[in-house]
N, C-alpha and C. Protein backbone atom coordinates (compact mmCIF):
# COMPACT_ATOMS: atom_id res chain seq x y z
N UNK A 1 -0.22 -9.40 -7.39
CA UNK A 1 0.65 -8.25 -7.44
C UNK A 1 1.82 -8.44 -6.50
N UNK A 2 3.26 -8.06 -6.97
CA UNK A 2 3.77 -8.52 -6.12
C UNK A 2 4.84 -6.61 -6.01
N UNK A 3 5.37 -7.08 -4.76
CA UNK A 3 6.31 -5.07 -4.84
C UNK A 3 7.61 -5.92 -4.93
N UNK A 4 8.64 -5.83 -5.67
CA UNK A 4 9.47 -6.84 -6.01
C UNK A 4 10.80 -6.17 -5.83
N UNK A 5 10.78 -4.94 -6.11
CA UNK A 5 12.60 -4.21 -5.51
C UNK A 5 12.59 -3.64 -4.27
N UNK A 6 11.28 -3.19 -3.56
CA UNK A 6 11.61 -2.58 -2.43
C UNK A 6 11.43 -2.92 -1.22
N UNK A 7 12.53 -3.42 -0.59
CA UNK A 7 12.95 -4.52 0.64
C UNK A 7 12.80 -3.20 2.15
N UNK A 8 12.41 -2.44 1.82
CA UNK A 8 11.99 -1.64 2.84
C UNK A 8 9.99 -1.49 3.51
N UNK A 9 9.63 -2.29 2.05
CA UNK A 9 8.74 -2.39 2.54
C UNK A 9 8.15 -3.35 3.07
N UNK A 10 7.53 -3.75 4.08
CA UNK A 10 6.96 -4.75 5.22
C UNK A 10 6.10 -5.82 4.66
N UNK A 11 6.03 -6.94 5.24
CA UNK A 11 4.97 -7.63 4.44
C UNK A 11 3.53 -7.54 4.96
N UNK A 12 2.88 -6.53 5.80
CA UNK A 12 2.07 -6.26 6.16
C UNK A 12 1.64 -5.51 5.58
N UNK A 13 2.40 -3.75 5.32
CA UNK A 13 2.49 -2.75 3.87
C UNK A 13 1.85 -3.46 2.65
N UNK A 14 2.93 -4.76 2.67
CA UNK A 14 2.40 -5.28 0.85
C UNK A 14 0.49 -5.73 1.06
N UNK A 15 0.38 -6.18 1.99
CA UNK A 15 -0.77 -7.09 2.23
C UNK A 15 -1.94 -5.54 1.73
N UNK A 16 -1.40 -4.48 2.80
CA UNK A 16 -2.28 -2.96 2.88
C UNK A 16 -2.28 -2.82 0.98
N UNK A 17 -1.08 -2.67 0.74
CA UNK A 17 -1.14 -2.35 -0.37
C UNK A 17 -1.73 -2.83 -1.85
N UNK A 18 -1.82 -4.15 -1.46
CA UNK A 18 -2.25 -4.84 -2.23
C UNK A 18 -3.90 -4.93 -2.46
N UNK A 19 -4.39 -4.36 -1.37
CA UNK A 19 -5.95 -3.69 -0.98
C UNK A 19 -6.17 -2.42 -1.64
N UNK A 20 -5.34 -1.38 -1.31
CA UNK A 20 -5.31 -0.16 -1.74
C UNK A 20 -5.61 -0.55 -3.15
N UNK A 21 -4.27 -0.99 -4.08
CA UNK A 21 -4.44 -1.29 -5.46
C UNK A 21 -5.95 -1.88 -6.53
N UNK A 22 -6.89 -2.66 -5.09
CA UNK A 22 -7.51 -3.15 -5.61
C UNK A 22 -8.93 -2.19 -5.67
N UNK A 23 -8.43 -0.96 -5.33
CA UNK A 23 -9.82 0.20 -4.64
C UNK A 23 -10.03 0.38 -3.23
N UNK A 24 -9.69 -0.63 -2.08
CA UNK A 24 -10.02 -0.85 -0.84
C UNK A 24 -9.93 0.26 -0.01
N UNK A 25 -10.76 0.87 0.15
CA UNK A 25 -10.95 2.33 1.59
C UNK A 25 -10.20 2.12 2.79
N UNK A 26 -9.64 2.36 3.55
CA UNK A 26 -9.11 1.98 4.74
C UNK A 26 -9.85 1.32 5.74
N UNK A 27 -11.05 1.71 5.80
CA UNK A 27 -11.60 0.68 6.44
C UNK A 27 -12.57 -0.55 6.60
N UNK A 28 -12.31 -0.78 4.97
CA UNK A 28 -12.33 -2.23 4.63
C UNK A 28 -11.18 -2.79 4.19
N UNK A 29 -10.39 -2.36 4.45
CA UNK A 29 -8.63 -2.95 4.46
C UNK A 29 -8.43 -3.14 6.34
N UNK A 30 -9.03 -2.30 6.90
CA UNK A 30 -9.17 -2.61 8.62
C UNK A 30 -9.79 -4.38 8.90
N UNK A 31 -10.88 -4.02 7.95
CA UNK A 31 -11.67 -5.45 8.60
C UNK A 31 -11.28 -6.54 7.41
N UNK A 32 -10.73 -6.68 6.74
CA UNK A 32 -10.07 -7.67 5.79
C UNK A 32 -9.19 -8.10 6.62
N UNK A 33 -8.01 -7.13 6.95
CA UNK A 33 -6.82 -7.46 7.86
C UNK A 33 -6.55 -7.59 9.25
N UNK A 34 -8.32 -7.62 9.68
CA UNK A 34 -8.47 -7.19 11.38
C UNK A 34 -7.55 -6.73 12.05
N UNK A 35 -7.30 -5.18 11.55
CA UNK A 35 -6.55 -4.44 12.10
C UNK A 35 -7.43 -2.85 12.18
N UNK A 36 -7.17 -2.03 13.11
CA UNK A 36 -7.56 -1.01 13.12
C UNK A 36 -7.30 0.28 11.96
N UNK A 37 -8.37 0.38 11.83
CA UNK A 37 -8.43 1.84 10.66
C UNK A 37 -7.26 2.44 10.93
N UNK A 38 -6.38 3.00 11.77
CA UNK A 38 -5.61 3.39 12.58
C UNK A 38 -4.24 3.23 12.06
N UNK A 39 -3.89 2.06 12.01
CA UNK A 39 -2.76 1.11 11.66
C UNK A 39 -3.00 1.21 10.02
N UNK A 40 -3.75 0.97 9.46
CA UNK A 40 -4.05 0.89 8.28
C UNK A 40 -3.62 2.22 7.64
N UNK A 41 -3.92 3.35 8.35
CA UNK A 41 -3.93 4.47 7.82
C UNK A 41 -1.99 4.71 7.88
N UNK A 42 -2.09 4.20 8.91
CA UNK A 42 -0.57 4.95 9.38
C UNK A 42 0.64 3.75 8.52
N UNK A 43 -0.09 2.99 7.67
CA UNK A 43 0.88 1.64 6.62
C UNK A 43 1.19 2.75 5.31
N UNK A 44 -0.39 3.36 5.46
CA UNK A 44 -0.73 3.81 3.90
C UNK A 44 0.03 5.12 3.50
N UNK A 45 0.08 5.84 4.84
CA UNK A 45 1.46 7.35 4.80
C UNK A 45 2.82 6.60 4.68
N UNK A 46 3.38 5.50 5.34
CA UNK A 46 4.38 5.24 4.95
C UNK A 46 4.76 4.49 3.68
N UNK A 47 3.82 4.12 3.16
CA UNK A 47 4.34 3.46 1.59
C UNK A 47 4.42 4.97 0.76
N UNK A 48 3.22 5.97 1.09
CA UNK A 48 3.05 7.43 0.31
C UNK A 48 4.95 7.87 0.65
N UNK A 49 4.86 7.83 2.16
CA UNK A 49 6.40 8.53 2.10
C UNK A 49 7.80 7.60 1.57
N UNK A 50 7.72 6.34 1.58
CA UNK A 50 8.77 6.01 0.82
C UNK A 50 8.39 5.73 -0.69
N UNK A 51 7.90 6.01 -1.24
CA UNK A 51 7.91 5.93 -2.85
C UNK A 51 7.60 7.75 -3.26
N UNK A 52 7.43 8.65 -2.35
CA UNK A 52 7.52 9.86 -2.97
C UNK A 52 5.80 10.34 -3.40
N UNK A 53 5.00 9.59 -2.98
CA UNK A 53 4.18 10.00 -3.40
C UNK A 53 2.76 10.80 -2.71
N UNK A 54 1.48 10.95 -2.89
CA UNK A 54 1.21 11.86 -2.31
C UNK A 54 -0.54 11.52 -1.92
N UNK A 55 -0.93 10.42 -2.85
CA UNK A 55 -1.90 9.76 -2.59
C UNK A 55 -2.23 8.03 -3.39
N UNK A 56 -3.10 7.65 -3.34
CA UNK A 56 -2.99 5.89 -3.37
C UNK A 56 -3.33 6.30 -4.59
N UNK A 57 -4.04 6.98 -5.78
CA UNK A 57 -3.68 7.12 -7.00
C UNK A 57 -2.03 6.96 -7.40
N UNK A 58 -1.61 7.80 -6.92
CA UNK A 58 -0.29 8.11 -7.20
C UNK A 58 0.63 6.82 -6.79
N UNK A 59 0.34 6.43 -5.67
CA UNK A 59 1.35 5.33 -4.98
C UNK A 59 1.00 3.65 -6.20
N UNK A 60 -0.14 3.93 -6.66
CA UNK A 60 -0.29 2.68 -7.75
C UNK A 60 0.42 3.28 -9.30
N UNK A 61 0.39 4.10 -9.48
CA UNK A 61 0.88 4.44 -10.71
C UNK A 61 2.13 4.39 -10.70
N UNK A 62 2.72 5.04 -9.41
CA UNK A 62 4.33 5.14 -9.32
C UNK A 62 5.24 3.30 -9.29
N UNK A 63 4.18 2.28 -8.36
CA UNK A 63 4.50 1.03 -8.69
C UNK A 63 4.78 0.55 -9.98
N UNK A 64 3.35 0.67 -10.62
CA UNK A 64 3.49 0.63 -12.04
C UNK A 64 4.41 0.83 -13.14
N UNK A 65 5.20 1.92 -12.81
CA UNK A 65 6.49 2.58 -13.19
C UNK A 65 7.07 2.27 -13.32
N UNK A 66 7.12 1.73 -11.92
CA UNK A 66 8.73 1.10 -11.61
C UNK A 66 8.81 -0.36 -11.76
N UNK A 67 8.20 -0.71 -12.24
CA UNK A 67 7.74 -2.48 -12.68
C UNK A 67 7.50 -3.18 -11.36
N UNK A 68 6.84 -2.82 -9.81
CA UNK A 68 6.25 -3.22 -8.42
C UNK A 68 5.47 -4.10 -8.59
N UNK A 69 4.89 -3.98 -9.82
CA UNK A 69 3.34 -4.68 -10.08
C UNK A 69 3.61 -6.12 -10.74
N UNK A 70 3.32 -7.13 -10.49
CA UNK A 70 3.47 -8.33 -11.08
C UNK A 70 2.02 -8.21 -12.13
């Protein structure tokens, strides 16, 4: 999967996101990325707030949309 127009988002975001997409809970996206639940959480509000959306249902569908998704 790749996020392919939006250069605002981080390549750490993509890594989170690319977990999210796959089902991943936050905190097995923590210990995948040995990073704290914490950090993880606070990747996952900012992809919600720059694409407009309101939960990781939503934040995969809205990719989808917008052709994000390889």
């Amino acid at each position: 999967m790749l996020w392919k127009r939006t250069s605002s988002i981080t390549a750490r975001q993509l890594q989170v996101f690319v977990l999210v997409a796959k089902g991943y809970k936050s905190i097995e996206i923590a210990e995948t990325l040995q990073l704290s639940k914490h950090t993880v959480d606070n990747h996952r509000k900012n992809m919600l707030k720059k694409s407009g959306t309101s939960n990781s249902m939503e934040l995969v569908l809205w990719a989808k949309r917008n052709g994000l998704l390889g």
